[in-house]
PDB file of N, CA and C in Angstrom:
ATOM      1  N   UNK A   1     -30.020  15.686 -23.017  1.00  0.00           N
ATOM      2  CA  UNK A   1     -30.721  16.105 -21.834  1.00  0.00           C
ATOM      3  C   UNK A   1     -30.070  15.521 -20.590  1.00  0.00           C
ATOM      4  N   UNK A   2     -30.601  16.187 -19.566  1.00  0.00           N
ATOM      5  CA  UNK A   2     -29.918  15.626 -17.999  1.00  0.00           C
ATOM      6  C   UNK A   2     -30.990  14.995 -16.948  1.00  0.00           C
ATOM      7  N   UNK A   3     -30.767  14.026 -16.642  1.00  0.00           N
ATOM      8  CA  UNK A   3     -31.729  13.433 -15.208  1.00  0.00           C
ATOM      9  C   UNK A   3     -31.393  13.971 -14.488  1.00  0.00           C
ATOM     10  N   UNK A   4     -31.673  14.401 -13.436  1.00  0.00           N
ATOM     11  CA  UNK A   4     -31.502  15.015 -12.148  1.00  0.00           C
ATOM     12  C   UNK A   4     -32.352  14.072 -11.449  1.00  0.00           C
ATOM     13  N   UNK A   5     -31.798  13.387 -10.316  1.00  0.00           N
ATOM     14  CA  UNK A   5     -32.596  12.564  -9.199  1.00  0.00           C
ATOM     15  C   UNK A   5     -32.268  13.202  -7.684  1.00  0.00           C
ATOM     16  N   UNK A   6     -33.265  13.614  -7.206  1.00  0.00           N
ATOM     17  CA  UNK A   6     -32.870  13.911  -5.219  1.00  0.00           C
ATOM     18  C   UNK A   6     -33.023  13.096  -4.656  1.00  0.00           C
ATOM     19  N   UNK A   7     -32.330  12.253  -4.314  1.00  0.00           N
ATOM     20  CA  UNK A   7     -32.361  11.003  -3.275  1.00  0.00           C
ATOM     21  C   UNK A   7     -33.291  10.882  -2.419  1.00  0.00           C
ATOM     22  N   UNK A   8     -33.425  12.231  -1.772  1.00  0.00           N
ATOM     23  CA  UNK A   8     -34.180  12.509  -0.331  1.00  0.00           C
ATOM     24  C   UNK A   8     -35.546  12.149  -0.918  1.00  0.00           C
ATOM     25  N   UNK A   9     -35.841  13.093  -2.292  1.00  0.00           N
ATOM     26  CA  UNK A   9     -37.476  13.069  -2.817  1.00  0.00           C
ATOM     27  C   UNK A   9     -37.655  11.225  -2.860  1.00  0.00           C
ATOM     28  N   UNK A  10     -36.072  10.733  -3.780  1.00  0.00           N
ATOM     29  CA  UNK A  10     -36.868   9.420  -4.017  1.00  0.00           C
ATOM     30  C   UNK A  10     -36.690   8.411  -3.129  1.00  0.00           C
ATOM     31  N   UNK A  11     -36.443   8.754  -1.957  1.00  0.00           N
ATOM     32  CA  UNK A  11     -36.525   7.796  -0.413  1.00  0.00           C
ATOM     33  C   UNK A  11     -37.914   8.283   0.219  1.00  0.00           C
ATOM     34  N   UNK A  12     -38.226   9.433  -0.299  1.00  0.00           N
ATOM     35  CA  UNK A  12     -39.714   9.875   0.112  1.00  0.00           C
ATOM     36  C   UNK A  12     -40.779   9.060  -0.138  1.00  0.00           C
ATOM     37  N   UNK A  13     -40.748   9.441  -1.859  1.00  0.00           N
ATOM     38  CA  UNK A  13     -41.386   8.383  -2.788  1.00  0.00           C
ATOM     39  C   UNK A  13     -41.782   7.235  -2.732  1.00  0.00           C
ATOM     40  N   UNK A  14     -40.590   6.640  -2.714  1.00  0.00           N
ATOM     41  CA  UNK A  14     -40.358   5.110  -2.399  1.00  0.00           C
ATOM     42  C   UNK A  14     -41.085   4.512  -1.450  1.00  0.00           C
ATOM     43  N   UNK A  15     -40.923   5.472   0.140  1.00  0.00           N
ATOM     44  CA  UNK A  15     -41.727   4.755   1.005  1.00  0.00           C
ATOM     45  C   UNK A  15     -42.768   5.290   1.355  1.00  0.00           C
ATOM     46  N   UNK A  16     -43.410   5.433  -0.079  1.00  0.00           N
ATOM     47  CA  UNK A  16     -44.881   5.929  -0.288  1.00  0.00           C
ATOM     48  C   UNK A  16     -46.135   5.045  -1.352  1.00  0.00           C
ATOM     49  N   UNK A  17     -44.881   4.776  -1.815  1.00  0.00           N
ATOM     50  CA  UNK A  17     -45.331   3.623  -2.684  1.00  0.00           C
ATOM     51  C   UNK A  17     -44.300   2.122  -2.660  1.00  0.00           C
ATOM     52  N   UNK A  18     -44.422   1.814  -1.364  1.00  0.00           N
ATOM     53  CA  UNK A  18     -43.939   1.032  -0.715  1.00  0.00           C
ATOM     54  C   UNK A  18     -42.404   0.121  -1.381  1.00  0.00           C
ATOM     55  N   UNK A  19     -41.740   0.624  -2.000  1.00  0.00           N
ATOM     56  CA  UNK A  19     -40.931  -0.210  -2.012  1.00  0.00           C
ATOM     57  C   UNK A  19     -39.312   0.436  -1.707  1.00  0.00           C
ATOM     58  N   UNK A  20     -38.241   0.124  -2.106  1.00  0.00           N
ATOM     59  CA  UNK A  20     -36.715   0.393  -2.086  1.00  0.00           C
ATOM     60  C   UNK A  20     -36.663   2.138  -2.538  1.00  0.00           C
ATOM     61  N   UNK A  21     -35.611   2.484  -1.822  1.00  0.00           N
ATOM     62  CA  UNK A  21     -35.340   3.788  -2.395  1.00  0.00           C
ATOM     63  C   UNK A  21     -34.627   3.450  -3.538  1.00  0.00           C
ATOM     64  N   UNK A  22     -33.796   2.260  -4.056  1.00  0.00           N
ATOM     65  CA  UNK A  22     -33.184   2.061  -5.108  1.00  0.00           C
ATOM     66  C   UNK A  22     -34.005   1.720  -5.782  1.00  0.00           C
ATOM     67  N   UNK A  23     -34.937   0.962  -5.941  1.00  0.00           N
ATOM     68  CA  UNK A  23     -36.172   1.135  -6.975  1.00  0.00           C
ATOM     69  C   UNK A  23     -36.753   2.170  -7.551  1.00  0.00           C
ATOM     70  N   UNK A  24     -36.905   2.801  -6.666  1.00  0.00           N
ATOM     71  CA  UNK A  24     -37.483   3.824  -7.155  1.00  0.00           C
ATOM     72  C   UNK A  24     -36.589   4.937  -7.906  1.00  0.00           C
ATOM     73  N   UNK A  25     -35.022   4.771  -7.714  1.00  0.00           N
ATOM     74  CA  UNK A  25     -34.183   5.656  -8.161  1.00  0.00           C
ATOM     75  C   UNK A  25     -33.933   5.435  -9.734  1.00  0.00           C
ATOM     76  N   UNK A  26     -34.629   3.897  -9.783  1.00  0.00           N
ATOM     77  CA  UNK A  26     -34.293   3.036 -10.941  1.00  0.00           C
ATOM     78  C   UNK A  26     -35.639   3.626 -12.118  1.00  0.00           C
ATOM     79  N   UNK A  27     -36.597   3.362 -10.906  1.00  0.00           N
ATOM     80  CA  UNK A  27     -38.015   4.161 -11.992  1.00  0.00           C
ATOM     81  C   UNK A  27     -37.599   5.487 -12.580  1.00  0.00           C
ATOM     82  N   UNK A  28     -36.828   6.263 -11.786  1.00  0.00           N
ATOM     83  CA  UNK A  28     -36.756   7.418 -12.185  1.00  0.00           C
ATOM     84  C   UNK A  28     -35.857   7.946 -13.120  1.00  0.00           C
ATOM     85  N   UNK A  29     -34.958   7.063 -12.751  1.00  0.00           N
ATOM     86  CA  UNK A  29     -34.015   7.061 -14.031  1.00  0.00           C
ATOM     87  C   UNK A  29     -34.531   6.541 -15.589  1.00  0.00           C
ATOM     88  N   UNK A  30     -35.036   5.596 -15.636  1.00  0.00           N
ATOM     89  CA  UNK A  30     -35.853   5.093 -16.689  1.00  0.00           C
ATOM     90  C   UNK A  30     -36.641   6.029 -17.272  1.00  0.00           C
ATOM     91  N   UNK A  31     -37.255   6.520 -16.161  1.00  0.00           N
ATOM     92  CA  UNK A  31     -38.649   7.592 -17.055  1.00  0.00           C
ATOM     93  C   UNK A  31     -38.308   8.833 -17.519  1.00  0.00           C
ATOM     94  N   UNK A  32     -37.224   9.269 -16.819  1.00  0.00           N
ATOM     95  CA  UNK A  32     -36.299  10.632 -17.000  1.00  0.00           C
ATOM     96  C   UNK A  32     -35.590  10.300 -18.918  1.00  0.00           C
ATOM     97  N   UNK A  33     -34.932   9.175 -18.534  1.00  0.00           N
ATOM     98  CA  UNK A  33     -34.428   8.567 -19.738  1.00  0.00           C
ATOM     99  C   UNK A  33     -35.688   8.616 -21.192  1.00  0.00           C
ATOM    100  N   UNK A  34     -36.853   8.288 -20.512  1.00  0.00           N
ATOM    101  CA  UNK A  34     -37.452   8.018 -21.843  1.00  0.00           C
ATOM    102  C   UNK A  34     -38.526   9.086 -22.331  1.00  0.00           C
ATOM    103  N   UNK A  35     -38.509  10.303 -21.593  1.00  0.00           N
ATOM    104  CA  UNK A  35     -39.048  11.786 -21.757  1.00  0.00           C
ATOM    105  C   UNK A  35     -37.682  11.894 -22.832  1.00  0.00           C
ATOM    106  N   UNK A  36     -36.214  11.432 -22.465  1.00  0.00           N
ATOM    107  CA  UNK A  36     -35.542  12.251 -23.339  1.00  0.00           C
ATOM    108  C   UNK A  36     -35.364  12.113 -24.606  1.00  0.00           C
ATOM    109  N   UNK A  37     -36.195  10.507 -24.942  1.00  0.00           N
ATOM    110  CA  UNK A  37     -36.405   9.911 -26.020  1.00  0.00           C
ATOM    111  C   UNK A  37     -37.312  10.573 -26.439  1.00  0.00           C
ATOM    112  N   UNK A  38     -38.213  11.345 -26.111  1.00  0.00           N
ATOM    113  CA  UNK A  38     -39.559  11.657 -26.910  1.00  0.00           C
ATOM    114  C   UNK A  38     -40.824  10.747 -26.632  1.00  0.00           C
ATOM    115  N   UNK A  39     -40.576  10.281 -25.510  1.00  0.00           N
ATOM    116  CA  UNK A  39     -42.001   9.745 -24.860  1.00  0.00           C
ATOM    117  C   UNK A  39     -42.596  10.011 -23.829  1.00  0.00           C
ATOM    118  N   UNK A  40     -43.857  10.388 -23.568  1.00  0.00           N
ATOM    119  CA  UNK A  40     -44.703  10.949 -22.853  1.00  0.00           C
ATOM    120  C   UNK A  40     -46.018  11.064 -22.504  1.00  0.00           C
ATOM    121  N   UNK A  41     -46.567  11.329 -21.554  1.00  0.00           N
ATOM    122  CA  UNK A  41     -47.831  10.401 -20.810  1.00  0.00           C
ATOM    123  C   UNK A  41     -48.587  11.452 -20.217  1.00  0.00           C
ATOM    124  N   UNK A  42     -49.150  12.363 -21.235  1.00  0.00           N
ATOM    125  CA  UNK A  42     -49.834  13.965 -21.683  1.00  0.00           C
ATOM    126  C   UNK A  42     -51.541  13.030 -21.200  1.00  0.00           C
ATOM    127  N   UNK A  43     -51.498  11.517 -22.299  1.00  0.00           N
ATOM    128  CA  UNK A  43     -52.842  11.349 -22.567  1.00  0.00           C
ATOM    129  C   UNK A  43     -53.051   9.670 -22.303  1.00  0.00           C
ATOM    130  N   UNK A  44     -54.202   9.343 -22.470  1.00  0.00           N
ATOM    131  CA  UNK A  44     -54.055   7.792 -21.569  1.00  0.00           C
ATOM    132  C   UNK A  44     -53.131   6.887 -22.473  1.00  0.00           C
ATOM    133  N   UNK A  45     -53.242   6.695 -23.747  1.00  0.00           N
ATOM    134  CA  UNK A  45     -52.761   6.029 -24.676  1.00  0.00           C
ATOM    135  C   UNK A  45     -51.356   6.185 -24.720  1.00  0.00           C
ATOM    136  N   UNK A  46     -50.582   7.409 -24.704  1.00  0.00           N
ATOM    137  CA  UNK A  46     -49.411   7.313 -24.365  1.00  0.00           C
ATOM    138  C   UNK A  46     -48.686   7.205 -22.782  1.00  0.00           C
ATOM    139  N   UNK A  47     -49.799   7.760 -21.953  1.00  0.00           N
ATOM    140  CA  UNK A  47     -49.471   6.989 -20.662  1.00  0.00           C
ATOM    141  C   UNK A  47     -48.932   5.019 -20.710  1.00  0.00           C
ATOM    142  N   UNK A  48     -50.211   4.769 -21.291  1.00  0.00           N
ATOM    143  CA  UNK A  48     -50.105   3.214 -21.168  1.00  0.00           C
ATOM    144  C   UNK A  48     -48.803   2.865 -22.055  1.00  0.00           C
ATOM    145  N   UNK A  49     -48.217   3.615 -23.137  1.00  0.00           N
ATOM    146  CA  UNK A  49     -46.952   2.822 -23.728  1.00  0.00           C
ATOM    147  C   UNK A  49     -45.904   3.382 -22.610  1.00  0.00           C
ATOM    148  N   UNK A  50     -45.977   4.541 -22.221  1.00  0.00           N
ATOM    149  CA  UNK A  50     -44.655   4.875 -21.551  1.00  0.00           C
ATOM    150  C   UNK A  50     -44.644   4.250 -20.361  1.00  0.00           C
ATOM    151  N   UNK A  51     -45.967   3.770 -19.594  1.00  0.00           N
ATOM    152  CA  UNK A  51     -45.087   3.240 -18.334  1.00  0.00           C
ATOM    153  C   UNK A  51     -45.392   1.722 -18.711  1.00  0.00           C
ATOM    154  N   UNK A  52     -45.467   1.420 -19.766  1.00  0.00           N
ATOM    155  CA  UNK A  52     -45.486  -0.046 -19.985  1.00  0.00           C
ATOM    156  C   UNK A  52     -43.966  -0.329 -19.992  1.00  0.00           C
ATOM    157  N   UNK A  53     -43.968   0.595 -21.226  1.00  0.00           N
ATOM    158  CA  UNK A  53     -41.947   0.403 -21.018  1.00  0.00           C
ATOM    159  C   UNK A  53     -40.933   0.708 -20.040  1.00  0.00           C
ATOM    160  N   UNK A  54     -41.353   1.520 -19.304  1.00  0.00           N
ATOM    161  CA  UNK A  54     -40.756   1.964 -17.821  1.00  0.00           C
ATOM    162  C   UNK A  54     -40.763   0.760 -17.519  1.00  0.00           C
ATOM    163  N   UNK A  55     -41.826  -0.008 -17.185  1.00  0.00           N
ATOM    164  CA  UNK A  55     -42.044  -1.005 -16.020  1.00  0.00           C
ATOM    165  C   UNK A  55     -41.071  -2.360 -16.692  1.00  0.00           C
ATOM    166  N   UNK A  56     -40.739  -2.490 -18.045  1.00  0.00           N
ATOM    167  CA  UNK A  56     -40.214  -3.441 -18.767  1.00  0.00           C
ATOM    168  C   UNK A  56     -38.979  -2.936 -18.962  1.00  0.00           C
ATOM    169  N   UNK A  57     -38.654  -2.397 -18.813  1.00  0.00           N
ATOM    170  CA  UNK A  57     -36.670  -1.763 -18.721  1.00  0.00           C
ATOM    171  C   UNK A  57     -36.204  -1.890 -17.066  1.00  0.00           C
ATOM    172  N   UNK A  58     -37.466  -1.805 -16.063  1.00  0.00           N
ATOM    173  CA  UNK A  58     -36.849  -1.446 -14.617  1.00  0.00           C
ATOM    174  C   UNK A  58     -36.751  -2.708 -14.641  1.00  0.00           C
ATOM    175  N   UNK A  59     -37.585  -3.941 -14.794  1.00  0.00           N
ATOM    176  CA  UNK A  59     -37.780  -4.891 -14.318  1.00  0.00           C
ATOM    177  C   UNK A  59     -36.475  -5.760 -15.125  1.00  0.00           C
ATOM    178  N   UNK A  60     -35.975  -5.432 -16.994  1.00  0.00           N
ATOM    179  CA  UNK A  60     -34.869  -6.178 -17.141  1.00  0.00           C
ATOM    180  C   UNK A  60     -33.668  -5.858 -16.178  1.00  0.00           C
ATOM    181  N   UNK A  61     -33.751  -4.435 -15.811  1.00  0.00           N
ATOM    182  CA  UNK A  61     -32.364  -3.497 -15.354  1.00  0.00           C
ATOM    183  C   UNK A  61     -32.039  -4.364 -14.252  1.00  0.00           C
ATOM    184  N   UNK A  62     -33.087  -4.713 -12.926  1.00  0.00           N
ATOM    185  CA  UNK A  62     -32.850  -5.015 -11.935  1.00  0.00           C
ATOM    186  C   UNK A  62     -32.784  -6.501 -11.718  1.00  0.00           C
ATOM    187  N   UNK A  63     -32.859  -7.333 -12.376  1.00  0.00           N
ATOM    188  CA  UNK A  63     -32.932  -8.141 -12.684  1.00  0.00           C
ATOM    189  C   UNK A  63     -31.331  -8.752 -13.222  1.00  0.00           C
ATOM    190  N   UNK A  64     -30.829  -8.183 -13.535  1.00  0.00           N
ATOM    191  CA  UNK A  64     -29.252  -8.257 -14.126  1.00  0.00           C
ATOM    192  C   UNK A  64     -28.092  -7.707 -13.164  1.00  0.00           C
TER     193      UNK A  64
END
């Protein structure tokens, strides 16, 4: 599969939910990434694993 990110959307984003446009390019990459794994957030229970792990991959990624 392919990520596609628009900069513009995620500089939008970003300073909507207050932080970096590179953060947020980072969320998006992550979550794009892990739809392509077969994970997805249809229902609360898989909401809560997928952005648990979003939030635990952005946070090793940026961090390094």
């Amino acid at each position: 599969g392919d990520i596609i990110i628009a900069p513009n959307v995620a500089a939008a984003q970003a300073k909507v939910a207050g932080h970096s446009t590179e953060h947020e390019i980072s969320i998006l990459a992550v979550h794009g990434l892990l739809h392509i794994l077969g994970y997805d957030h249809a229902d609360k229970d898989e909401e809560k694993v997928m952005f648990t792990l979003q939030e635990s991959i952005v946070d090793k990624w940026e961090k390094k």
